[in-house]
PDB file of N, CA and C in Angstrom:
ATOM      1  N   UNK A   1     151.092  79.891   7.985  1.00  0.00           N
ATOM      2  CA  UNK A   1     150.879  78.932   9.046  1.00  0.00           C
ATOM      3  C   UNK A   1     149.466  79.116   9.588  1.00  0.00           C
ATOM      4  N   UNK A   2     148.867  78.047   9.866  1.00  0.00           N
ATOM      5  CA  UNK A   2     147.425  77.664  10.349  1.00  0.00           C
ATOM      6  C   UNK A   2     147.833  78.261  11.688  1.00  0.00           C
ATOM      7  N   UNK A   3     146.929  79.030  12.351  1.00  0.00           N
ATOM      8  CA  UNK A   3     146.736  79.283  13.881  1.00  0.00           C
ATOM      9  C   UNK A   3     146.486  78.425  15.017  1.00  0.00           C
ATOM     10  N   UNK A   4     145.272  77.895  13.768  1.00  0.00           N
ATOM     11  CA  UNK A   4     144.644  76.789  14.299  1.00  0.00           C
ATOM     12  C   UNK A   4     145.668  75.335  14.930  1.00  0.00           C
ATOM     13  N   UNK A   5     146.346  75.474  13.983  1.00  0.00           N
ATOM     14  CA  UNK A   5     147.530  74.468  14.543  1.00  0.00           C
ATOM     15  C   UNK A   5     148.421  74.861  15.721  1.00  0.00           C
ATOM     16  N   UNK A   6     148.810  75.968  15.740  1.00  0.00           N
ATOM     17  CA  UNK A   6     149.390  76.827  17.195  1.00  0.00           C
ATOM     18  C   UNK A   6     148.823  76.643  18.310  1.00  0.00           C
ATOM     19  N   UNK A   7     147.845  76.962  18.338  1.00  0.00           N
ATOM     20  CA  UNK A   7     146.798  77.275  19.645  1.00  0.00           C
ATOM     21  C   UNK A   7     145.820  76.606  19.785  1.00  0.00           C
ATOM     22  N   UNK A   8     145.256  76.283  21.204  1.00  0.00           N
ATOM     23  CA  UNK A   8     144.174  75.229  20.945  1.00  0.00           C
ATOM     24  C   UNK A   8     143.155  76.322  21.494  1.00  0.00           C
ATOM     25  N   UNK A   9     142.029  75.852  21.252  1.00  0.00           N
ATOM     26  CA  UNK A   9     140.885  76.830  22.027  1.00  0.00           C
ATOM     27  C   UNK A   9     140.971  77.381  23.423  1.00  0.00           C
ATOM     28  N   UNK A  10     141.052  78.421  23.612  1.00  0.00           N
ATOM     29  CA  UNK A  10     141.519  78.641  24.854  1.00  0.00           C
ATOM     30  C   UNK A  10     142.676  79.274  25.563  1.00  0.00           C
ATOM     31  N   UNK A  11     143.380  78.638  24.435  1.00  0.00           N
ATOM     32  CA  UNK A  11     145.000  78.735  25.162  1.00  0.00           C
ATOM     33  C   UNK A  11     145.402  80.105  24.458  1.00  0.00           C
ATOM     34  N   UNK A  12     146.134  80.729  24.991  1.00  0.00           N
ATOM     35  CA  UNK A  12     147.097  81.748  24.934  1.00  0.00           C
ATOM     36  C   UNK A  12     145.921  82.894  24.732  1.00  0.00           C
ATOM     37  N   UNK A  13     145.226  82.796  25.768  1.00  0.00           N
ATOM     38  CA  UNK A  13     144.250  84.345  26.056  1.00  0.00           C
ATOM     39  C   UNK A  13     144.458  84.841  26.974  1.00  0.00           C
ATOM     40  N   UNK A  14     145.288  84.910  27.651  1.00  0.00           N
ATOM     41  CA  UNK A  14     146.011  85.708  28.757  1.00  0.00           C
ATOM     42  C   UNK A  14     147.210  85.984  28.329  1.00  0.00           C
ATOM     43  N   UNK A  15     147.894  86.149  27.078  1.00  0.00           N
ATOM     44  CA  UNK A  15     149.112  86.385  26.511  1.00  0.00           C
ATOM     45  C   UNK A  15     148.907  88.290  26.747  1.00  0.00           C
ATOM     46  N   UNK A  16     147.996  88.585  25.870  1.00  0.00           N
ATOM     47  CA  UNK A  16     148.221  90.069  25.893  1.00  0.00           C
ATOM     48  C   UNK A  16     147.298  90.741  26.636  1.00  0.00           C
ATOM     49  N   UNK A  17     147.716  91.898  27.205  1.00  0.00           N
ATOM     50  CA  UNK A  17     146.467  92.189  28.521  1.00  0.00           C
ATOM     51  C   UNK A  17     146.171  93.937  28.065  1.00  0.00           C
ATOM     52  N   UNK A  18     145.544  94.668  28.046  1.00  0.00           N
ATOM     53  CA  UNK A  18     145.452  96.323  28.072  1.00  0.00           C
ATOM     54  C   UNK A  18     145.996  96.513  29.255  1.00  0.00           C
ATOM     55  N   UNK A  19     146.729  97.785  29.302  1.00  0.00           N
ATOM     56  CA  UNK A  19     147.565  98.071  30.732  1.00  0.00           C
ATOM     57  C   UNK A  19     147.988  99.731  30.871  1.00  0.00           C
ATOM     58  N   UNK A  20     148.669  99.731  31.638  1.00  0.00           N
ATOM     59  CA  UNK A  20     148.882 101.528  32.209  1.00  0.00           C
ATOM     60  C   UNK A  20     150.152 100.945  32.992  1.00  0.00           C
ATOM     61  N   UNK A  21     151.133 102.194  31.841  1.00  0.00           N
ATOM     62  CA  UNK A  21     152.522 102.709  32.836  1.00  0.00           C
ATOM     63  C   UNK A  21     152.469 102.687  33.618  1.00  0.00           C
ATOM     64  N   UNK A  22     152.972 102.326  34.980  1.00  0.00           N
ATOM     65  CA  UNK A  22     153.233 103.061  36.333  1.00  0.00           C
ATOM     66  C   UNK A  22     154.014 103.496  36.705  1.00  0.00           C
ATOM     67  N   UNK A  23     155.165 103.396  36.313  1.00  0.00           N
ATOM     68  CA  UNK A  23     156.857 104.257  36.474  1.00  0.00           C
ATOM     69  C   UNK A  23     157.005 104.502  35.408  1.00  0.00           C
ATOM     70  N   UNK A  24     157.726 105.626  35.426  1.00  0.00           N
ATOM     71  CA  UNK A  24     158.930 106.097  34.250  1.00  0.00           C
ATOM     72  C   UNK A  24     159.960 105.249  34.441  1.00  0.00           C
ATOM     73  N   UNK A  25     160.580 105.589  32.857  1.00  0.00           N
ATOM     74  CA  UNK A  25     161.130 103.927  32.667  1.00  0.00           C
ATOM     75  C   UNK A  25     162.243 104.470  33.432  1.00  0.00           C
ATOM     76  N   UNK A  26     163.077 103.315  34.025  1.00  0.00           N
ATOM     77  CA  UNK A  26     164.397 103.021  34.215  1.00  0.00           C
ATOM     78  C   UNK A  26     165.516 103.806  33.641  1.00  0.00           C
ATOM     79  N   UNK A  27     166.798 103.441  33.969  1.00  0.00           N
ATOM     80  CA  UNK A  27     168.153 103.549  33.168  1.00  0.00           C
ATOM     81  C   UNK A  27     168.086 102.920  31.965  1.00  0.00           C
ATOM     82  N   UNK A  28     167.453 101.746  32.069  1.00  0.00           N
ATOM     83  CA  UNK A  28     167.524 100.374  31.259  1.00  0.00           C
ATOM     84  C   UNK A  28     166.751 100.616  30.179  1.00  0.00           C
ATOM     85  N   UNK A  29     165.575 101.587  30.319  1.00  0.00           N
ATOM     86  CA  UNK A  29     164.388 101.757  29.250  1.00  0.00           C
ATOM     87  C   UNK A  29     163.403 100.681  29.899  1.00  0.00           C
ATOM     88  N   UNK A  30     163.328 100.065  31.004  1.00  0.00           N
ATOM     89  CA  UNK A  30     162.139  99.421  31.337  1.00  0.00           C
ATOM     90  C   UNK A  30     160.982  99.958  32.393  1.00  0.00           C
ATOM     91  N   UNK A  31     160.115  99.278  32.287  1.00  0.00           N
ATOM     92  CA  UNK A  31     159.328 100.180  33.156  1.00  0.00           C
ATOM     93  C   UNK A  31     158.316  99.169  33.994  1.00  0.00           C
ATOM     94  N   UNK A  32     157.287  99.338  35.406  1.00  0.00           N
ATOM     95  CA  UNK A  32     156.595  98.731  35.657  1.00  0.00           C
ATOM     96  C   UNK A  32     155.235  99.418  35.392  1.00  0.00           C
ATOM     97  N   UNK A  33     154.447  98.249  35.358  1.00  0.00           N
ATOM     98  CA  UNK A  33     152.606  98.322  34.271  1.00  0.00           C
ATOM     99  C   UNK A  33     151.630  97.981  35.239  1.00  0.00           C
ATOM    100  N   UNK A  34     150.579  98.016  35.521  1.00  0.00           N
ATOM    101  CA  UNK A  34     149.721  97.635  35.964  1.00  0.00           C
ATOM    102  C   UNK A  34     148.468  97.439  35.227  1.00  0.00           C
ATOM    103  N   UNK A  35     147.883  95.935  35.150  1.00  0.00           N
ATOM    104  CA  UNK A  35     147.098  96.179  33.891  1.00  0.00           C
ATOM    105  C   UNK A  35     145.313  95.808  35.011  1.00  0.00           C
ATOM    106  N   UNK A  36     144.985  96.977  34.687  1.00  0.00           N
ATOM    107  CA  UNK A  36     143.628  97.236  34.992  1.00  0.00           C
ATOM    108  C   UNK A  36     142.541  96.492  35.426  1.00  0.00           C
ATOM    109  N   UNK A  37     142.266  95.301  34.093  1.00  0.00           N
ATOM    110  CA  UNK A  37     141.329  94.611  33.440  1.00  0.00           C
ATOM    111  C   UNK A  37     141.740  93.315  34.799  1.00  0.00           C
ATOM    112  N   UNK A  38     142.741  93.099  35.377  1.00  0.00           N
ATOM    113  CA  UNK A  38     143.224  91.377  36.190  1.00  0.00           C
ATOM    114  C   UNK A  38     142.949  92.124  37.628  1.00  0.00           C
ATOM    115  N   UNK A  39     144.208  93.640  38.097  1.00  0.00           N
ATOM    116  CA  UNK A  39     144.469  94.599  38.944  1.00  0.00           C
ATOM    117  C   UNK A  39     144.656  95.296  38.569  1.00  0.00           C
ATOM    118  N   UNK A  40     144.237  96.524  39.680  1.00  0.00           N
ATOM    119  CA  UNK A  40     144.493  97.773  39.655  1.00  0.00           C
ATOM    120  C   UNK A  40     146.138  97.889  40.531  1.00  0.00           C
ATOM    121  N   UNK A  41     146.343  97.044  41.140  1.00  0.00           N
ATOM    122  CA  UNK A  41     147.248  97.188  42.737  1.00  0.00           C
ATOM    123  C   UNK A  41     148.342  96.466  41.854  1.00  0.00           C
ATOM    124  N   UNK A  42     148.731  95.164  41.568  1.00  0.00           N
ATOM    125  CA  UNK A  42     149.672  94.499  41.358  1.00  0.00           C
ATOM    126  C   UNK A  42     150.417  95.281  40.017  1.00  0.00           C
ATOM    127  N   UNK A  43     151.704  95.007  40.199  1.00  0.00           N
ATOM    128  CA  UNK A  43     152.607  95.766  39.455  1.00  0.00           C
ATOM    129  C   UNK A  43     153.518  94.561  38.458  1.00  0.00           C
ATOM    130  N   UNK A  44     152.924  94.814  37.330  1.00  0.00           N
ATOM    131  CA  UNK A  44     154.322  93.754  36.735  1.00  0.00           C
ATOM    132  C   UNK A  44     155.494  94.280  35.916  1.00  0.00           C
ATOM    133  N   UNK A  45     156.829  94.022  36.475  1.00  0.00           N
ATOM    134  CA  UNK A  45     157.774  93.994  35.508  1.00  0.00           C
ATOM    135  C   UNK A  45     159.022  94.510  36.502  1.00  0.00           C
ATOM    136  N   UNK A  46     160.261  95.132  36.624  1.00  0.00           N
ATOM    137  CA  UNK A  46     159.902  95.915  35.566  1.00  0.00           C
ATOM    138  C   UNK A  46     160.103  94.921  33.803  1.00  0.00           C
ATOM    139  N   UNK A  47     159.572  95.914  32.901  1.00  0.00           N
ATOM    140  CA  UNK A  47     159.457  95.186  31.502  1.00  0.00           C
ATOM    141  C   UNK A  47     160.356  95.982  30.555  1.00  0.00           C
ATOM    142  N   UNK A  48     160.402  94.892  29.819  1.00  0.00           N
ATOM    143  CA  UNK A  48     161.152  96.046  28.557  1.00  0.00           C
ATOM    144  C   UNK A  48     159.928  96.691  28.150  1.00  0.00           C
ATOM    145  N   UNK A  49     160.342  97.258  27.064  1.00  0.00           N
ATOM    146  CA  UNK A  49     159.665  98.280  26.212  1.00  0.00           C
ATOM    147  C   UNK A  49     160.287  98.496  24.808  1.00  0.00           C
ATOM    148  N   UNK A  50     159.340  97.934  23.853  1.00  0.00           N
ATOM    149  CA  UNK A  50     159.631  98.132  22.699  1.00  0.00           C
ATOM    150  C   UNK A  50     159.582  99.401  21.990  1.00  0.00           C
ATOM    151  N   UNK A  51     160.863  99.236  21.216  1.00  0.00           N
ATOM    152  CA  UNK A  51     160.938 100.905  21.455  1.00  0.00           C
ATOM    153  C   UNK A  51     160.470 101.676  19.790  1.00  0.00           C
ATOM    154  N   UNK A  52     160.120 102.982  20.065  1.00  0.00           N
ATOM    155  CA  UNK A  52     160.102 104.036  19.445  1.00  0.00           C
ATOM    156  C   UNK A  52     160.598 105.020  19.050  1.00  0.00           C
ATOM    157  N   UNK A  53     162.129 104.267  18.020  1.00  0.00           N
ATOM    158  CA  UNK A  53     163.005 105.864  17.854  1.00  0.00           C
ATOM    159  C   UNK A  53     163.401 106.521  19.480  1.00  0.00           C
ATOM    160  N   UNK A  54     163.483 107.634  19.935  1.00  0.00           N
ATOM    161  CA  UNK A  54     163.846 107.948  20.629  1.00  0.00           C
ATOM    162  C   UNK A  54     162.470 108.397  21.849  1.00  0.00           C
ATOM    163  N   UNK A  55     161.287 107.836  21.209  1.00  0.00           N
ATOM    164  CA  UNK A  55     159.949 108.089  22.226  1.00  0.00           C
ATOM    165  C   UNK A  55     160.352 107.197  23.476  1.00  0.00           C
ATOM    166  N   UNK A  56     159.813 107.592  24.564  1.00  0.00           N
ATOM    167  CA  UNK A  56     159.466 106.245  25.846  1.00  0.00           C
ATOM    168  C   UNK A  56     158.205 106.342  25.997  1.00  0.00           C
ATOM    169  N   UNK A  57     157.831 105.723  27.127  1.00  0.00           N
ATOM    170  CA  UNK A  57     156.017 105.700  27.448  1.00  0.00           C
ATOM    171  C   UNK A  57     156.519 106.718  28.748  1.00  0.00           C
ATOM    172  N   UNK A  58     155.410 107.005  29.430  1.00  0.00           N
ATOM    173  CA  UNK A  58     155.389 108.001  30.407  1.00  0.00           C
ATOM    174  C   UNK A  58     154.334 107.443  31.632  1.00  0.00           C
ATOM    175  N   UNK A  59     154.417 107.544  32.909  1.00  0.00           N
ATOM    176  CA  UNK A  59     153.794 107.281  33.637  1.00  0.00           C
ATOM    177  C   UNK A  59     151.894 107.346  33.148  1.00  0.00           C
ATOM    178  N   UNK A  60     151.566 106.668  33.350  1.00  0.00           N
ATOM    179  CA  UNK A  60     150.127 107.220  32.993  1.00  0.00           C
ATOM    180  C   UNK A  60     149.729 106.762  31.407  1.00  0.00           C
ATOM    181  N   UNK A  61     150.245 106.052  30.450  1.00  0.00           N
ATOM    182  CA  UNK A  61     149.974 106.102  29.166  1.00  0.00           C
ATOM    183  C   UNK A  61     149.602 104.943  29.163  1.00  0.00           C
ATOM    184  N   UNK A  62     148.643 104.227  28.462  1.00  0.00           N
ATOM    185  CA  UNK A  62     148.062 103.239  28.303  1.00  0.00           C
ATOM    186  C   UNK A  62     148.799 102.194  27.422  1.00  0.00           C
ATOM    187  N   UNK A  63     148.788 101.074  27.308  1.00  0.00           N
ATOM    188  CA  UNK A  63     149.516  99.979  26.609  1.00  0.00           C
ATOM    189  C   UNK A  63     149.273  99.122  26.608  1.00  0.00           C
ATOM    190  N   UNK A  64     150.083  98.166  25.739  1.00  0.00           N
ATOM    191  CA  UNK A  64     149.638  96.589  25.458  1.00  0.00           C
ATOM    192  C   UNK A  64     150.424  95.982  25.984  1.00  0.00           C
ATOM    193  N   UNK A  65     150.343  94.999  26.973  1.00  0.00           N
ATOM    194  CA  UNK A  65     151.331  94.055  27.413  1.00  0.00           C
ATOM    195  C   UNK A  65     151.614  92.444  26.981  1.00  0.00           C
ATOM    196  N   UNK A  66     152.687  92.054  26.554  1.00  0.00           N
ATOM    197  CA  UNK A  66     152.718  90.542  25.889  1.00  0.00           C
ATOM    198  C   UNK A  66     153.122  89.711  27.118  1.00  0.00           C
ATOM    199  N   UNK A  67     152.939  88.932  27.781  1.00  0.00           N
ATOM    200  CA  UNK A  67     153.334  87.861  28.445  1.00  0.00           C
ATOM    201  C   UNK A  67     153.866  86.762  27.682  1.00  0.00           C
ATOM    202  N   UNK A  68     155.379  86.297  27.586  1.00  0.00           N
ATOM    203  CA  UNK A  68     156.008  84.932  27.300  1.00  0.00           C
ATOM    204  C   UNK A  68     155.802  84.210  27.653  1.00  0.00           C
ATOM    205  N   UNK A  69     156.364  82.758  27.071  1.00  0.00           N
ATOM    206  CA  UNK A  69     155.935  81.591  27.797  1.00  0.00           C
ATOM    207  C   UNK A  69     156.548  81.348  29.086  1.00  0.00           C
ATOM    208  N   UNK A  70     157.837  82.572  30.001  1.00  0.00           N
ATOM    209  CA  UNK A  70     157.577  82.550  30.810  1.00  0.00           C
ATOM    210  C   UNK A  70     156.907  83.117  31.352  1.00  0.00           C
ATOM    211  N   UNK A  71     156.181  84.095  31.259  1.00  0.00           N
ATOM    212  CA  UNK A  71     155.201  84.881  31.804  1.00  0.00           C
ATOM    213  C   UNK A  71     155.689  86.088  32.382  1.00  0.00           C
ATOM    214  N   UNK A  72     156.602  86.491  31.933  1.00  0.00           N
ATOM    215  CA  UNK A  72     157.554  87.514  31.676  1.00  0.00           C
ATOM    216  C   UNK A  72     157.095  88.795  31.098  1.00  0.00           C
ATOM    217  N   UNK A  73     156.559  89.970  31.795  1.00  0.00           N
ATOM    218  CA  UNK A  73     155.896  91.105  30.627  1.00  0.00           C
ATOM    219  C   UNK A  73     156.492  91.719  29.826  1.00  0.00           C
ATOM    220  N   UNK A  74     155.982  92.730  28.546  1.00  0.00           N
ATOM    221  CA  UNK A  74     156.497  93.119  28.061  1.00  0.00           C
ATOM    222  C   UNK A  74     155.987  93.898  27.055  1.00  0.00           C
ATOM    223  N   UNK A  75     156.057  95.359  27.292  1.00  0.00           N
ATOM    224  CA  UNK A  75     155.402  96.303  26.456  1.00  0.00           C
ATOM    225  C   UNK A  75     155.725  96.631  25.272  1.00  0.00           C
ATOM    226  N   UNK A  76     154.522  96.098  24.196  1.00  0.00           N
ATOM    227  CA  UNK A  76     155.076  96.213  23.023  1.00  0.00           C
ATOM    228  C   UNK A  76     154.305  97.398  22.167  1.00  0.00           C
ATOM    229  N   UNK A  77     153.510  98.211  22.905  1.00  0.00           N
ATOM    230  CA  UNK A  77     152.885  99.239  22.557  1.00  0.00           C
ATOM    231  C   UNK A  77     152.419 100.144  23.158  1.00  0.00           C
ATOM    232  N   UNK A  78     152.490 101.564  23.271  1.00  0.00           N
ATOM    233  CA  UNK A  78     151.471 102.207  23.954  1.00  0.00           C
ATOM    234  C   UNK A  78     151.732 103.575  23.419  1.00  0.00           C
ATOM    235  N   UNK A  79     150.323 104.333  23.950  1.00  0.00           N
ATOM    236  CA  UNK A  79     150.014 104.923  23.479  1.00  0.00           C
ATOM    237  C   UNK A  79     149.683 106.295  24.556  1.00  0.00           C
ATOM    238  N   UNK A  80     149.423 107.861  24.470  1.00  0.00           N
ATOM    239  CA  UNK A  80     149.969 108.344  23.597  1.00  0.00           C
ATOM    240  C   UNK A  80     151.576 108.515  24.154  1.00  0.00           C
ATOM    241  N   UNK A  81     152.476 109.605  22.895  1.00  0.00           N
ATOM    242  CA  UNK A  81     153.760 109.763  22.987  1.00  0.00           C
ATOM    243  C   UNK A  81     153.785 110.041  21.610  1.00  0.00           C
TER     244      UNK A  81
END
């Protein structure tokens, strides 16, 4: 599939953001992020977290966050662990 056909110029560049844990996750395995690069202060989620075998993320670990088309976060990477 063409990209080009997906997306128009512009659009969907606020989908994924660089970000930092801010809680340890939940019961649930979710956690809230704060991504740097928009705020330092605002907190989104809590989010799932895509998981790693039996790894979690940890307060403090850096990550990738996906925003849906509802705008819904959601950590689909981070690093270390």
């Amino acid at each position: 599939m063409d990209l080009g056909a997906v997306f128009t110029p512009g659009e969907g560049e606020d989908n994924l953001r660089g970000g930092k844990i801010a809680t340890e996750p939940d019961s649930d395995g979710r956690v809230e992020v704060v991504t740097p690069g928009f705020s330092d202060d605002l907190r989104h989620g809590p989010c799932p977290v895509m998981p790693r075998g039996e790894l979690m993320p940890k307060r403090g670990d850096r990550c990738l966050v996906a925003f849906d088309e509802g705008r819904r976060p959601w950590v689909i990477a981070w690093e270390p662990a």
